[in-house]
Structures are given as structure tokens and as C-alpha cells.
PDB file of N, CA and C in Angstrom:
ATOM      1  N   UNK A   1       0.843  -1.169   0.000  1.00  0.00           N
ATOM      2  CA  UNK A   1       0.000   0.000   0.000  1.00  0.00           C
ATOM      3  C   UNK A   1       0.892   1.236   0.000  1.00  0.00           C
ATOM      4  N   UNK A   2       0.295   2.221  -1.009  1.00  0.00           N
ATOM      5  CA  UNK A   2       1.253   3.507  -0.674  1.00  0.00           C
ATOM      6  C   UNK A   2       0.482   4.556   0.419  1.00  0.00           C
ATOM      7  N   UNK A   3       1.296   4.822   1.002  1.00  0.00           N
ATOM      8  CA  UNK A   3       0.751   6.151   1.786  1.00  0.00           C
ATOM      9  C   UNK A   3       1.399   7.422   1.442  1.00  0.00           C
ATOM     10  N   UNK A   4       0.770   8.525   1.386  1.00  0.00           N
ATOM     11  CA  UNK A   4       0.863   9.745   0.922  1.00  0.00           C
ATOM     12  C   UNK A   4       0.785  10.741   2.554  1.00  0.00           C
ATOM     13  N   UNK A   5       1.677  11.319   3.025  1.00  0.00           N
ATOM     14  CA  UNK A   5       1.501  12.317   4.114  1.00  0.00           C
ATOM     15  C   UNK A   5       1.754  13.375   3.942  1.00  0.00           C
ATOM     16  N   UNK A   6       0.909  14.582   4.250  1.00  0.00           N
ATOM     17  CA  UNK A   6       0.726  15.501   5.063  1.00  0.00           C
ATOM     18  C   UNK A   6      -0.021  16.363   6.287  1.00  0.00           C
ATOM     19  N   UNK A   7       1.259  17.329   6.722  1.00  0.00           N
ATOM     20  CA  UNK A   7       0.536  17.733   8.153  1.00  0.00           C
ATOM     21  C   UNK A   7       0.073  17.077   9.181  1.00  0.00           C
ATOM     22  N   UNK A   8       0.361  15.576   8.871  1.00  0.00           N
ATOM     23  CA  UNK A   8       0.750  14.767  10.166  1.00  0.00           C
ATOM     24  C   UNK A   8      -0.819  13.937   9.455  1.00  0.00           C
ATOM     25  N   UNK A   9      -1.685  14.052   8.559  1.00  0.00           N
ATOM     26  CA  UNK A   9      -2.666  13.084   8.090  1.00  0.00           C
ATOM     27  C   UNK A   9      -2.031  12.498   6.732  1.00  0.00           C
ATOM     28  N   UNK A  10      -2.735  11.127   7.264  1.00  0.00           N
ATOM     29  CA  UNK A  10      -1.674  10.203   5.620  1.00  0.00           C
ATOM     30  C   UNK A  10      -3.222   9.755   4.922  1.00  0.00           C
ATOM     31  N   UNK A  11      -2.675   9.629   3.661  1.00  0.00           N
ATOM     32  CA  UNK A  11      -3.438   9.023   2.927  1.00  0.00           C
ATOM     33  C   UNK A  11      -3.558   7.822   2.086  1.00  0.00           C
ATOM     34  N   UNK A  12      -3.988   6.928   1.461  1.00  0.00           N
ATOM     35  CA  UNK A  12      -3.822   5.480   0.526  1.00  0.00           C
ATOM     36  C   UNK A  12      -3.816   6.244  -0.460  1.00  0.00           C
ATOM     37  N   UNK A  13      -3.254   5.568  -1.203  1.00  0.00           N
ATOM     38  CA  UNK A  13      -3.023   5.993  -2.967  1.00  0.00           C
ATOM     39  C   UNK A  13      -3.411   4.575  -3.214  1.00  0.00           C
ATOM     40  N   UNK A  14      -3.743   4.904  -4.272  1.00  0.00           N
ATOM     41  CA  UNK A  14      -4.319   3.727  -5.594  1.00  0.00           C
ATOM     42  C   UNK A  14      -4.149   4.246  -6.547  1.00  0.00           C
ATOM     43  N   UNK A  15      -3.958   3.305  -7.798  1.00  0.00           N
ATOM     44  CA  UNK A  15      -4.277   3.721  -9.123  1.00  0.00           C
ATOM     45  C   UNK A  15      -5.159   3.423  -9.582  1.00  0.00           C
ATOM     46  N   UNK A  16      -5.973   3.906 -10.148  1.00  0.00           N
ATOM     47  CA  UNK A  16      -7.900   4.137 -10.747  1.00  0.00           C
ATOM     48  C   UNK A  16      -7.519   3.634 -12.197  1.00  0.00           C
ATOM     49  N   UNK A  17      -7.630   2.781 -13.109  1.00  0.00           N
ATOM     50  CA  UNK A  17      -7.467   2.433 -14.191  1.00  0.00           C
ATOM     51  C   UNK A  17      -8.742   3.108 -15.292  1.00  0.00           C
ATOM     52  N   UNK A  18      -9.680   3.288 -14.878  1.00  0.00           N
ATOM     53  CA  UNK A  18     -10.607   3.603 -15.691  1.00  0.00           C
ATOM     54  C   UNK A  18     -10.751   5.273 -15.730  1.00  0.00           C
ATOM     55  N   UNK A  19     -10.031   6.006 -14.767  1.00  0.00           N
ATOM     56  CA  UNK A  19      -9.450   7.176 -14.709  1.00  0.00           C
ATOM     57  C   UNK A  19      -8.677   7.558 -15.412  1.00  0.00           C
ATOM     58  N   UNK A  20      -7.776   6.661 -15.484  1.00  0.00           N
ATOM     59  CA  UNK A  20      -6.114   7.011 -15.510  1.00  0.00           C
ATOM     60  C   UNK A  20      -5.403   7.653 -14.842  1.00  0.00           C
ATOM     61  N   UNK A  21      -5.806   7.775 -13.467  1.00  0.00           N
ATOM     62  CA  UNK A  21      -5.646   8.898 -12.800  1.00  0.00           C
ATOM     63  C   UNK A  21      -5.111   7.952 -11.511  1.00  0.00           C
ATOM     64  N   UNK A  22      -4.588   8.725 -10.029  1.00  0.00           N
ATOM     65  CA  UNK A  22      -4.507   8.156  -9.002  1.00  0.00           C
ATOM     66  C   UNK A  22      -4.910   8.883  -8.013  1.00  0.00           C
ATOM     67  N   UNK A  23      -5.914   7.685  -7.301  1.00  0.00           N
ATOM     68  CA  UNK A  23      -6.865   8.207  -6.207  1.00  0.00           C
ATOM     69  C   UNK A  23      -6.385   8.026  -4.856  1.00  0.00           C
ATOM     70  N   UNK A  24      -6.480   9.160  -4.205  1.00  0.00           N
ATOM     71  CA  UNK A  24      -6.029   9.681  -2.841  1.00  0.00           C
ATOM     72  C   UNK A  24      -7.280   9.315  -1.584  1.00  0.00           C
ATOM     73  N   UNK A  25      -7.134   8.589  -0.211  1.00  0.00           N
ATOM     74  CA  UNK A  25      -8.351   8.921   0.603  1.00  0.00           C
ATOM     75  C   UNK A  25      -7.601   8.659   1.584  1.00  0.00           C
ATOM     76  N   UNK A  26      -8.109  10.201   2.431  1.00  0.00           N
ATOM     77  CA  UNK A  26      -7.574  10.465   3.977  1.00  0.00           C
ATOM     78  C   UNK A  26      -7.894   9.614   4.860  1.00  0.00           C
ATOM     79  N   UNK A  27      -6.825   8.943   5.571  1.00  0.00           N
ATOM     80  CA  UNK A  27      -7.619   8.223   6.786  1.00  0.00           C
ATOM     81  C   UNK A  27      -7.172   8.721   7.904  1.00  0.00           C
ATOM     82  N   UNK A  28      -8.421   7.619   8.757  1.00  0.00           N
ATOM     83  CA  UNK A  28      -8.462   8.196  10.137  1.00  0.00           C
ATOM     84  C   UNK A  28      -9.262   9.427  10.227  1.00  0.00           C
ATOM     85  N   UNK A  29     -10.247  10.110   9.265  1.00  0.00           N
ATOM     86  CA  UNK A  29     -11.021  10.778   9.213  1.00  0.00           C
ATOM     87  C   UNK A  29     -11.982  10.302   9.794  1.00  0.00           C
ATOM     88  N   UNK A  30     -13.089  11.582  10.428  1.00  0.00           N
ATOM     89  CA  UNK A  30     -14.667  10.973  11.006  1.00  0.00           C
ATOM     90  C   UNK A  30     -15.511  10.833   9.841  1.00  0.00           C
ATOM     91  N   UNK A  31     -15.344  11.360   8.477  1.00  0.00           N
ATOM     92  CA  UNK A  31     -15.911  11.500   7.673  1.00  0.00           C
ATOM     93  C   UNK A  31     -14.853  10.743   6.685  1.00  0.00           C
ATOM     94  N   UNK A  32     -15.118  11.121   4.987  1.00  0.00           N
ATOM     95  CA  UNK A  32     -14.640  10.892   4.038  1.00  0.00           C
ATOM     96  C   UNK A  32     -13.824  11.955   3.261  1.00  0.00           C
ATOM     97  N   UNK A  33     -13.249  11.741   2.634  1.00  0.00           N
ATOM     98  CA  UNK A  33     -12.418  13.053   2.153  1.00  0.00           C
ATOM     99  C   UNK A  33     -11.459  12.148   1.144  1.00  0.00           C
ATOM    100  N   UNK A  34     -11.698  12.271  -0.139  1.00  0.00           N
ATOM    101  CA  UNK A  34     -10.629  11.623  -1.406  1.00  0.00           C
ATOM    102  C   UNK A  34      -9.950  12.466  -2.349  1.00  0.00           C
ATOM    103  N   UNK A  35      -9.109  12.696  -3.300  1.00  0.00           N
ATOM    104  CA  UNK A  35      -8.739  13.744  -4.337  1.00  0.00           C
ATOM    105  C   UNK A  35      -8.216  12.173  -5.429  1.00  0.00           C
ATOM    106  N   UNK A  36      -8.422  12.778  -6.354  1.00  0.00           N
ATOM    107  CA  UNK A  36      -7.362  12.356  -7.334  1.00  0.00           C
ATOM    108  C   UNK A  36      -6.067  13.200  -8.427  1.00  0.00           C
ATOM    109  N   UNK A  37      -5.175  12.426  -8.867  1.00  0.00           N
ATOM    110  CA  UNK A  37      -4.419  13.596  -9.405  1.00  0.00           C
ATOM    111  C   UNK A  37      -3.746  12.860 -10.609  1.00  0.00           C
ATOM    112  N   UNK A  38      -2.925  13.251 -11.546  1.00  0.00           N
ATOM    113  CA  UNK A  38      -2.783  12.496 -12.371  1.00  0.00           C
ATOM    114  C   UNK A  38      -1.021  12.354 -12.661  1.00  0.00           C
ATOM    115  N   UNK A  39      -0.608  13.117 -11.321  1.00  0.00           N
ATOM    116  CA  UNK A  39       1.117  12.954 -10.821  1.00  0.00           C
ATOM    117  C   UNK A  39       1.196  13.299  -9.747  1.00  0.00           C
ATOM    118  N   UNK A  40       2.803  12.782  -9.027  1.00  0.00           N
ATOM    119  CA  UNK A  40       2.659  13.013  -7.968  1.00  0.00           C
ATOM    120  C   UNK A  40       2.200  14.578  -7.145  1.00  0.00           C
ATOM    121  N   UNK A  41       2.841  15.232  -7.766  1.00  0.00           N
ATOM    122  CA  UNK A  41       2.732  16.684  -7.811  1.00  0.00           C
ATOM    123  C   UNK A  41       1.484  17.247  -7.687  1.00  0.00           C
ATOM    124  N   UNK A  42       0.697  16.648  -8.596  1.00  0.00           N
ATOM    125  CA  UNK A  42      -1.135  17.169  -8.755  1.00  0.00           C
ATOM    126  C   UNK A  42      -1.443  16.168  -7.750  1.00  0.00           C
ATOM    127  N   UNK A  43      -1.456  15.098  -7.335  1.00  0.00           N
ATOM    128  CA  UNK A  43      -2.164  14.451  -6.186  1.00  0.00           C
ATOM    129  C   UNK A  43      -1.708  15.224  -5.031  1.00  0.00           C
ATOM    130  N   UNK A  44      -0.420  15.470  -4.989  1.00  0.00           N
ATOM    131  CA  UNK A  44      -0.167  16.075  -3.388  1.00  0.00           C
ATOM    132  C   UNK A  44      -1.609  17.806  -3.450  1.00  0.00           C
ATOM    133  N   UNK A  45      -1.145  18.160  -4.660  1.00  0.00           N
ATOM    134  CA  UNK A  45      -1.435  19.555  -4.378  1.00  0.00           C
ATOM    135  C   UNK A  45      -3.351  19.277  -4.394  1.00  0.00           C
ATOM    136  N   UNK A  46      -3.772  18.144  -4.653  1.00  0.00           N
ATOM    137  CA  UNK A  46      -5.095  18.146  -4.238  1.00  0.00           C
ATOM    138  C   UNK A  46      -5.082  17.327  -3.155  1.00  0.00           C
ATOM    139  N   UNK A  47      -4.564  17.133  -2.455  1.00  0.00           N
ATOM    140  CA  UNK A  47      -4.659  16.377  -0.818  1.00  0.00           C
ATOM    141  C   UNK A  47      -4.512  17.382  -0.378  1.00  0.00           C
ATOM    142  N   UNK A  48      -3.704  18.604  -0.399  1.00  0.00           N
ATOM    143  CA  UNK A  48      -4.047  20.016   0.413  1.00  0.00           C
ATOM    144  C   UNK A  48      -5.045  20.735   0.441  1.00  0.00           C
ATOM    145  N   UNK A  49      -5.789  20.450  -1.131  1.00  0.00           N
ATOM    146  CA  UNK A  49      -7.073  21.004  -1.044  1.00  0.00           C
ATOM    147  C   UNK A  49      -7.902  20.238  -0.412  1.00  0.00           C
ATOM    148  N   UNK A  50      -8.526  18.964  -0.680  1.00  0.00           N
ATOM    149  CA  UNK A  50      -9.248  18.536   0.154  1.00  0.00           C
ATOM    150  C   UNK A  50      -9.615  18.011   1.560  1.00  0.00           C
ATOM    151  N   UNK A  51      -7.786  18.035   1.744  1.00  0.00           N
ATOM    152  CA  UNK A  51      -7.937  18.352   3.428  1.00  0.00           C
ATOM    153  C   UNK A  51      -8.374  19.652   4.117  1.00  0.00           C
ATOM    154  N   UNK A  52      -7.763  20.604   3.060  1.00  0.00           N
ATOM    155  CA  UNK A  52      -8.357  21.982   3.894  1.00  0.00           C
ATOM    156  C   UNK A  52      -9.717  22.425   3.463  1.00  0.00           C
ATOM    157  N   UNK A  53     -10.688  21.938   2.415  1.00  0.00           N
ATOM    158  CA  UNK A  53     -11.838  21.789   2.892  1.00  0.00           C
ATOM    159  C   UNK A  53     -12.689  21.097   3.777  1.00  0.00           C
ATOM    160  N   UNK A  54     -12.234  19.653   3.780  1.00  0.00           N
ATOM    161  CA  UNK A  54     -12.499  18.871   4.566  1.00  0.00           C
ATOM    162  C   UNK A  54     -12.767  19.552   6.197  1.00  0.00           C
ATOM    163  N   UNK A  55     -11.351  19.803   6.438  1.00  0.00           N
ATOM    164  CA  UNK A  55     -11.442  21.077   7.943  1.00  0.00           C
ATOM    165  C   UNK A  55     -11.757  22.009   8.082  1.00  0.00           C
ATOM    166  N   UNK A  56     -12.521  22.462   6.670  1.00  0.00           N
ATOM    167  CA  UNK A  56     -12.994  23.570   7.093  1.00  0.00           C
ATOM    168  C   UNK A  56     -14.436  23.285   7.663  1.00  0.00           C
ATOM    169  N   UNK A  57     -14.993  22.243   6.989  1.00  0.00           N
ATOM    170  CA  UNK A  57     -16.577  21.483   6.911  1.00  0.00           C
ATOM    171  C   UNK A  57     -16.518  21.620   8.400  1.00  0.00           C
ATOM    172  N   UNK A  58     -15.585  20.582   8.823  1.00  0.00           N
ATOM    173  CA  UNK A  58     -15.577  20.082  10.424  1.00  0.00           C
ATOM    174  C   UNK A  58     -15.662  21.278  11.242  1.00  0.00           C
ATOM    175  N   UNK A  59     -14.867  22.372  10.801  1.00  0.00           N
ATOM    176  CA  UNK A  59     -15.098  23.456  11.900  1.00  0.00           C
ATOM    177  C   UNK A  59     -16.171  24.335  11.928  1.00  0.00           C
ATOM    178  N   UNK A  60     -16.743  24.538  10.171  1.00  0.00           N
ATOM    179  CA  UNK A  60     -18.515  24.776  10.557  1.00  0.00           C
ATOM    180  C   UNK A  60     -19.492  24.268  11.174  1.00  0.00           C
ATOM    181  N   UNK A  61     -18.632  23.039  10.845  1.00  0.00           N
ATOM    182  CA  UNK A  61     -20.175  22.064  11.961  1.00  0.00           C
ATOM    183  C   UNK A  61     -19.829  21.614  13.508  1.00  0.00           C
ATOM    184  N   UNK A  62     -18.581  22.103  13.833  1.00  0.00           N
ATOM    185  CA  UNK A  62     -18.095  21.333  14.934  1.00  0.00           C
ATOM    186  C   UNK A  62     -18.176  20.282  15.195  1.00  0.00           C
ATOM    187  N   UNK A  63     -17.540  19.548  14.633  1.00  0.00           N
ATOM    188  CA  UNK A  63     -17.858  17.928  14.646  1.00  0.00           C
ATOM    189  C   UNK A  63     -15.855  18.151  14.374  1.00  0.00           C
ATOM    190  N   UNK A  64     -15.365  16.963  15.376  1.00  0.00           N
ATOM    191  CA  UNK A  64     -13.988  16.892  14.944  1.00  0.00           C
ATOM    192  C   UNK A  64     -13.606  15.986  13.988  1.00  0.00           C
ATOM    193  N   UNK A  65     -12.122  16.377  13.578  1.00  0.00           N
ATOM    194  CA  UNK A  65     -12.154  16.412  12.084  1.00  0.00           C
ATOM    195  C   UNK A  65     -11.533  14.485  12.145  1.00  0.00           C
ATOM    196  N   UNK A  66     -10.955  14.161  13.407  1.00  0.00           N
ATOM    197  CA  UNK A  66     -10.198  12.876  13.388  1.00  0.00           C
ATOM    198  C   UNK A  66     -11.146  11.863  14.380  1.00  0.00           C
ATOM    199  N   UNK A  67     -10.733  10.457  13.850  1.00  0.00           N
ATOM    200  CA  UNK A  67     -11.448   9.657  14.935  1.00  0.00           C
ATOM    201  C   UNK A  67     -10.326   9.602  16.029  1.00  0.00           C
ATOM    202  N   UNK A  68     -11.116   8.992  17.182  1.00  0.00           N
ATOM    203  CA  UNK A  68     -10.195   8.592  18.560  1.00  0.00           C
ATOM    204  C   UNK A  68     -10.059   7.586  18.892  1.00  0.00           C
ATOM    205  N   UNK A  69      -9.102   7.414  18.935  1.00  0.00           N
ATOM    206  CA  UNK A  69      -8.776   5.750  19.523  1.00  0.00           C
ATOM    207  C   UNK A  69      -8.572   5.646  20.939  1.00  0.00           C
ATOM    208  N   UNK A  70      -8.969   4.404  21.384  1.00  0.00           N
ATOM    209  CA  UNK A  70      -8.772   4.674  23.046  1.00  0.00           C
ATOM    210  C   UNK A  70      -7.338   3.860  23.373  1.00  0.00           C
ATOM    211  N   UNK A  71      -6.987   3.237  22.621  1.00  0.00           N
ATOM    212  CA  UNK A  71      -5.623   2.262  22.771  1.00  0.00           C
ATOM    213  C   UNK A  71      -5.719   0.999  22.974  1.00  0.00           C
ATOM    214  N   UNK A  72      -6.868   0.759  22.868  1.00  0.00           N
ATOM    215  CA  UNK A  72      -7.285  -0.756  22.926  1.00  0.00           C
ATOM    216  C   UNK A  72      -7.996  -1.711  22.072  1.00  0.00           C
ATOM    217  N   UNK A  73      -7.282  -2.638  21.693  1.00  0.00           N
ATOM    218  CA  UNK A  73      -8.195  -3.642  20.886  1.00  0.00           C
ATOM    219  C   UNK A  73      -8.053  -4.926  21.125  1.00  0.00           C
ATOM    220  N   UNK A  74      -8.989  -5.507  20.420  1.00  0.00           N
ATOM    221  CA  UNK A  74      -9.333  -7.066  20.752  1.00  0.00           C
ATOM    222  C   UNK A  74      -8.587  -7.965  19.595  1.00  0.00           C
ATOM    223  N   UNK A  75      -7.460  -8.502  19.555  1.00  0.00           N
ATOM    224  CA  UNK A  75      -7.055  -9.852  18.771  1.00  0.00           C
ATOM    225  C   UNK A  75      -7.081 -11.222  18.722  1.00  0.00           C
ATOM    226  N   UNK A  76      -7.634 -11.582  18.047  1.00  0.00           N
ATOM    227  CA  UNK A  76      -7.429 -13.057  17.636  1.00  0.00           C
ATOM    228  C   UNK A  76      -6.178 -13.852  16.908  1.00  0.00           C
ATOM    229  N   UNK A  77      -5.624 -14.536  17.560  1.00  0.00           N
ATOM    230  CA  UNK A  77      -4.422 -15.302  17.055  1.00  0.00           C
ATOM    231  C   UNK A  77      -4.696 -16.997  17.315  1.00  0.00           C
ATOM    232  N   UNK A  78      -3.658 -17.475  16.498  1.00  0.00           N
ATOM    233  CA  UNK A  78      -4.266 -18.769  16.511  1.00  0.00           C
ATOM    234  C   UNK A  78      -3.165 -19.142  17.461  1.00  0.00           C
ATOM    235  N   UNK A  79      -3.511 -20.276  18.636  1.00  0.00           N
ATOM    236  CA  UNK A  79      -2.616 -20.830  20.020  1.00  0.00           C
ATOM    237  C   UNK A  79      -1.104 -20.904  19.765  1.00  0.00           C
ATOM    238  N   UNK A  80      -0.663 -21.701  19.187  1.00  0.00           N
ATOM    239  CA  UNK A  80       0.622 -21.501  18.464  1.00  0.00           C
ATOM    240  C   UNK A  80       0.816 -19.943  18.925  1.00  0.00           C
ATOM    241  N   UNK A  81       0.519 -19.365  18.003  1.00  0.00           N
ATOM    242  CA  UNK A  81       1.431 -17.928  17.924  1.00  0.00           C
ATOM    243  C   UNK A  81       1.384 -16.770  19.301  1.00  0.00           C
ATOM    244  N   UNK A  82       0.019 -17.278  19.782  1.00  0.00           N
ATOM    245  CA  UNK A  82       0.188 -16.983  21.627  1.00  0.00           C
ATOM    246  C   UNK A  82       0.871 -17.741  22.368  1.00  0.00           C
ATOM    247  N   UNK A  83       1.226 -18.565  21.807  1.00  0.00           N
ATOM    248  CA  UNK A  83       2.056 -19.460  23.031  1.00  0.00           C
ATOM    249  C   UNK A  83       3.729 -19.321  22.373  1.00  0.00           C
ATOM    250  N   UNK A  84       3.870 -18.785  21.810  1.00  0.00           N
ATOM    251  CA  UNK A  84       5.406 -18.083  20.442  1.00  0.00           C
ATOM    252  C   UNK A  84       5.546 -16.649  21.358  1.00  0.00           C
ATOM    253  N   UNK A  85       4.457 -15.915  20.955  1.00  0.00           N
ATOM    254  CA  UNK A  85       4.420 -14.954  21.800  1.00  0.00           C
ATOM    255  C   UNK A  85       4.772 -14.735  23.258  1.00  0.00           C
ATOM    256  N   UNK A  86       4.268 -15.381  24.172  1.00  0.00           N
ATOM    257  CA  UNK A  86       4.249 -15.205  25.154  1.00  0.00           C
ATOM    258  C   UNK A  86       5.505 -16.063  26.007  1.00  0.00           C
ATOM    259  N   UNK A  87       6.399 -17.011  25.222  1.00  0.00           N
ATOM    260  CA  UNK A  87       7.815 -17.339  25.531  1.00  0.00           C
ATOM    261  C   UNK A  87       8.869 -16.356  25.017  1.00  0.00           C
ATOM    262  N   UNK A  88       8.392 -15.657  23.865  1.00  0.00           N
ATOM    263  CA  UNK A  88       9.401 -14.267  23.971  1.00  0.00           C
ATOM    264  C   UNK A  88       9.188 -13.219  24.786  1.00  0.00           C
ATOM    265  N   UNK A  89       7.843 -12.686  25.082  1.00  0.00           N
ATOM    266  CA  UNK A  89       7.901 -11.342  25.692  1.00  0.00           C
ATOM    267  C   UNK A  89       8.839 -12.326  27.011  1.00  0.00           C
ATOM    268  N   UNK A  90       8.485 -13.654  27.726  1.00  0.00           N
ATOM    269  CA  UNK A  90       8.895 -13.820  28.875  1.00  0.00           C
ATOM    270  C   UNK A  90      10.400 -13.670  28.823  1.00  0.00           C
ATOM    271  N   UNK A  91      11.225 -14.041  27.788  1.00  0.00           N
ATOM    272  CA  UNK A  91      12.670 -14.437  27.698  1.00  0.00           C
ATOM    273  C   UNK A  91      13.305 -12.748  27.707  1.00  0.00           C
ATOM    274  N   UNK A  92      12.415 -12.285  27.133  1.00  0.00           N
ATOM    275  CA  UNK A  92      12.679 -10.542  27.306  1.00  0.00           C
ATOM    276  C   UNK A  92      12.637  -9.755  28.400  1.00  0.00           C
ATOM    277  N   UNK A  93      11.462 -10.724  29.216  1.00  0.00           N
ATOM    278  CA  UNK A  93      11.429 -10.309  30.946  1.00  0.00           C
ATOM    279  C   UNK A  93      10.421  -8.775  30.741  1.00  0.00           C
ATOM    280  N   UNK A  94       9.163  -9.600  30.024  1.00  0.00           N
ATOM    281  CA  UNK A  94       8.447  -7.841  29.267  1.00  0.00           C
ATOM    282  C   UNK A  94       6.877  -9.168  29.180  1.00  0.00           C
ATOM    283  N   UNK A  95       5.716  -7.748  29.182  1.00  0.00           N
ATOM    284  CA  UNK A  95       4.638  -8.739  29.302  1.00  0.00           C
ATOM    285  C   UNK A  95       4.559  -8.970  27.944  1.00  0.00           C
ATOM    286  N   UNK A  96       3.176  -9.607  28.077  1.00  0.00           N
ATOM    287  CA  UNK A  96       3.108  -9.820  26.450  1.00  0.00           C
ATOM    288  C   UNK A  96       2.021  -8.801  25.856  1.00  0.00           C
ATOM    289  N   UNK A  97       2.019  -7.806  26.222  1.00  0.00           N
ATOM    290  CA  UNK A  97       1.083  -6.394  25.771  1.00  0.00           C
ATOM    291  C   UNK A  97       2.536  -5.522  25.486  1.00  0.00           C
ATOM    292  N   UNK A  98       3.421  -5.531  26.101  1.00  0.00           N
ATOM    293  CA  UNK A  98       4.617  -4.879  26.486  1.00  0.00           C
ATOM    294  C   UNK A  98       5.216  -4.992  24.975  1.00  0.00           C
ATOM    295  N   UNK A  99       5.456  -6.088  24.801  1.00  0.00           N
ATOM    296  CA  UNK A  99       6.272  -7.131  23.809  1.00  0.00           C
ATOM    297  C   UNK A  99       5.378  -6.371  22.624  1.00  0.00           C
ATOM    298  N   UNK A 100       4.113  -7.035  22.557  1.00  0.00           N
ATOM    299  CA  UNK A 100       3.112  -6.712  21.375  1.00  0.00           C
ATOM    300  C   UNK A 100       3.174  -5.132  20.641  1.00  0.00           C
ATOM    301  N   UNK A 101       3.341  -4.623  21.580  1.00  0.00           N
ATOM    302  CA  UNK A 101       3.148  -3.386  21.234  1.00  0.00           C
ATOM    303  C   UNK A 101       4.506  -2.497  20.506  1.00  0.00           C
ATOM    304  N   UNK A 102       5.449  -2.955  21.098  1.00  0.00           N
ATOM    305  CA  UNK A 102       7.085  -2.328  20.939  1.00  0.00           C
ATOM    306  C   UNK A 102       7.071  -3.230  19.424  1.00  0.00           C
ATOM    307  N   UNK A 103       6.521  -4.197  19.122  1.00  0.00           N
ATOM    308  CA  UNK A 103       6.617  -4.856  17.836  1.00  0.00           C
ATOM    309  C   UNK A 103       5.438  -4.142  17.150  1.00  0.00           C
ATOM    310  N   UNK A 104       4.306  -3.811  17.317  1.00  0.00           N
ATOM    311  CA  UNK A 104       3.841  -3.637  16.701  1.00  0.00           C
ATOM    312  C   UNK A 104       4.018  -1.706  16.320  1.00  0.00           C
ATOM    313  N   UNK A 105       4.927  -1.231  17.226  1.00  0.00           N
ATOM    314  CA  UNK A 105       5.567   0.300  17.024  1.00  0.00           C
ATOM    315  C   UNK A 105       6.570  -0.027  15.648  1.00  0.00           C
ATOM    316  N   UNK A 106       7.530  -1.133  15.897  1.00  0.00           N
ATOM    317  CA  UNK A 106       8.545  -1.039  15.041  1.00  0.00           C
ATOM    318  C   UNK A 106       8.169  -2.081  13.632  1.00  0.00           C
ATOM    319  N   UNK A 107       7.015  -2.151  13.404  1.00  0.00           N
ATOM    320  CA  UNK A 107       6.478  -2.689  12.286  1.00  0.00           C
ATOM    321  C   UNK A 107       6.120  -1.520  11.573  1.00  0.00           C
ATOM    322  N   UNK A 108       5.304  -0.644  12.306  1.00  0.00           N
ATOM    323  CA  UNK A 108       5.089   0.747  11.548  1.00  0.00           C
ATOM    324  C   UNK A 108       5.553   1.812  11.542  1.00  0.00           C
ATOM    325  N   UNK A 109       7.103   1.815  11.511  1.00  0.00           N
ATOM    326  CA  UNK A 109       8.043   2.516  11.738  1.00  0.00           C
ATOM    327  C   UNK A 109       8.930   2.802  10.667  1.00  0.00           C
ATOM    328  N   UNK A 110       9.099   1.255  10.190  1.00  0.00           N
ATOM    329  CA  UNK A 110      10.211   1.143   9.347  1.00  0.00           C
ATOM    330  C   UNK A 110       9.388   0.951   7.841  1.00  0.00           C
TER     331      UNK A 110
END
């Protein structure tokens, strides 16, 4: 997947074949918000536009412009890989939320 950032909001890129064009959509929005462009150059410079309409919408209506996460979610793994898991965080002397998480920082890091 490509991601496209600015101002600290990223976006997916795709390429639209029946366009010819490549389509932009902000995430982590409460709403929707897409551009397309037909280089890199014209996609960036319409991700500025439609983010800064986008925020502008949100601040007429007061409704905020990002969702919130509370830091918590629910996973499913299959036993094996919890029981993989949970002999490394131990050998690390780290829980296994501890472990999970510092891996799952440096997965989306690099």
C-alpha cells in the first residue's frame, strides 16, 4: 500500500485504471475526504485542497475532524502464535502487551 503524508494526516493511494488517474483517501477521518491527481505533484497539491476543505466542513459544523482511539483492541491469534508470543515477551522479561506493542511500534516505523 502507498501512503501519501501531510501535516501529520496520511493518505492510501491507488491507481484508478478507468481514470487514468490516481486516487487519494484520507484516513483516520470521522468522515470521508478523497482527491485524485494524475502525478505526484497534482495528487499532493489536491490532498491540500481537500484536506483543507475537509477542515474547514468540520469546523462549521463542529464535529472533529479525526477519529479517537482509546488504545485498545481485541485480537485473535491462533494458540501456536500466543504461546510463540508469550515465551518471547517472557525471555525478554516484558509482558506480552509490552512485547506486542514495541513490535507492533517497530512494524510501523520502518
Amino acid at each position: 500500500m502507498n501512503i501519501m503524508e501531510l501535516d501529520g494526516y496520511k493518505a492510501k493511494i491507488e491507481y484508478d485504471p478507468e481514470l487514468d488517474q490516481f486516487r487519494g483517501e484520507i484516513l483516520g477521518l470521522n468522515g470521508s475526504a478523497d482527491f485524485y491527481g494524475k502525478s505526484p505533484s497534482s495528487l499532493r497539491k489536491e490532498f491540500k485542497e481537500s484536506l483543507k476543505v475537509y477542515l474547514e466542513v468540520c469546523e462549521e459544523k463542529g464535529i472533529s475532524p479525526t477519529k479517537e482511539y482509546s488504545g485498545k483492541f481485541n485480537l485473535r491469534i491462533p494458540p501456536r502464535l500466543h504461546s510463540e508470543i508469550a515465551a518471547r515477551a517472557s525471555a525478554e522479561e516484558k509482558s506480552i502487551n509490552q512485547w506486542v506493542s514495541e513490535n507492533l511500534e517497530r512494524s510501523v516505523t520502518n
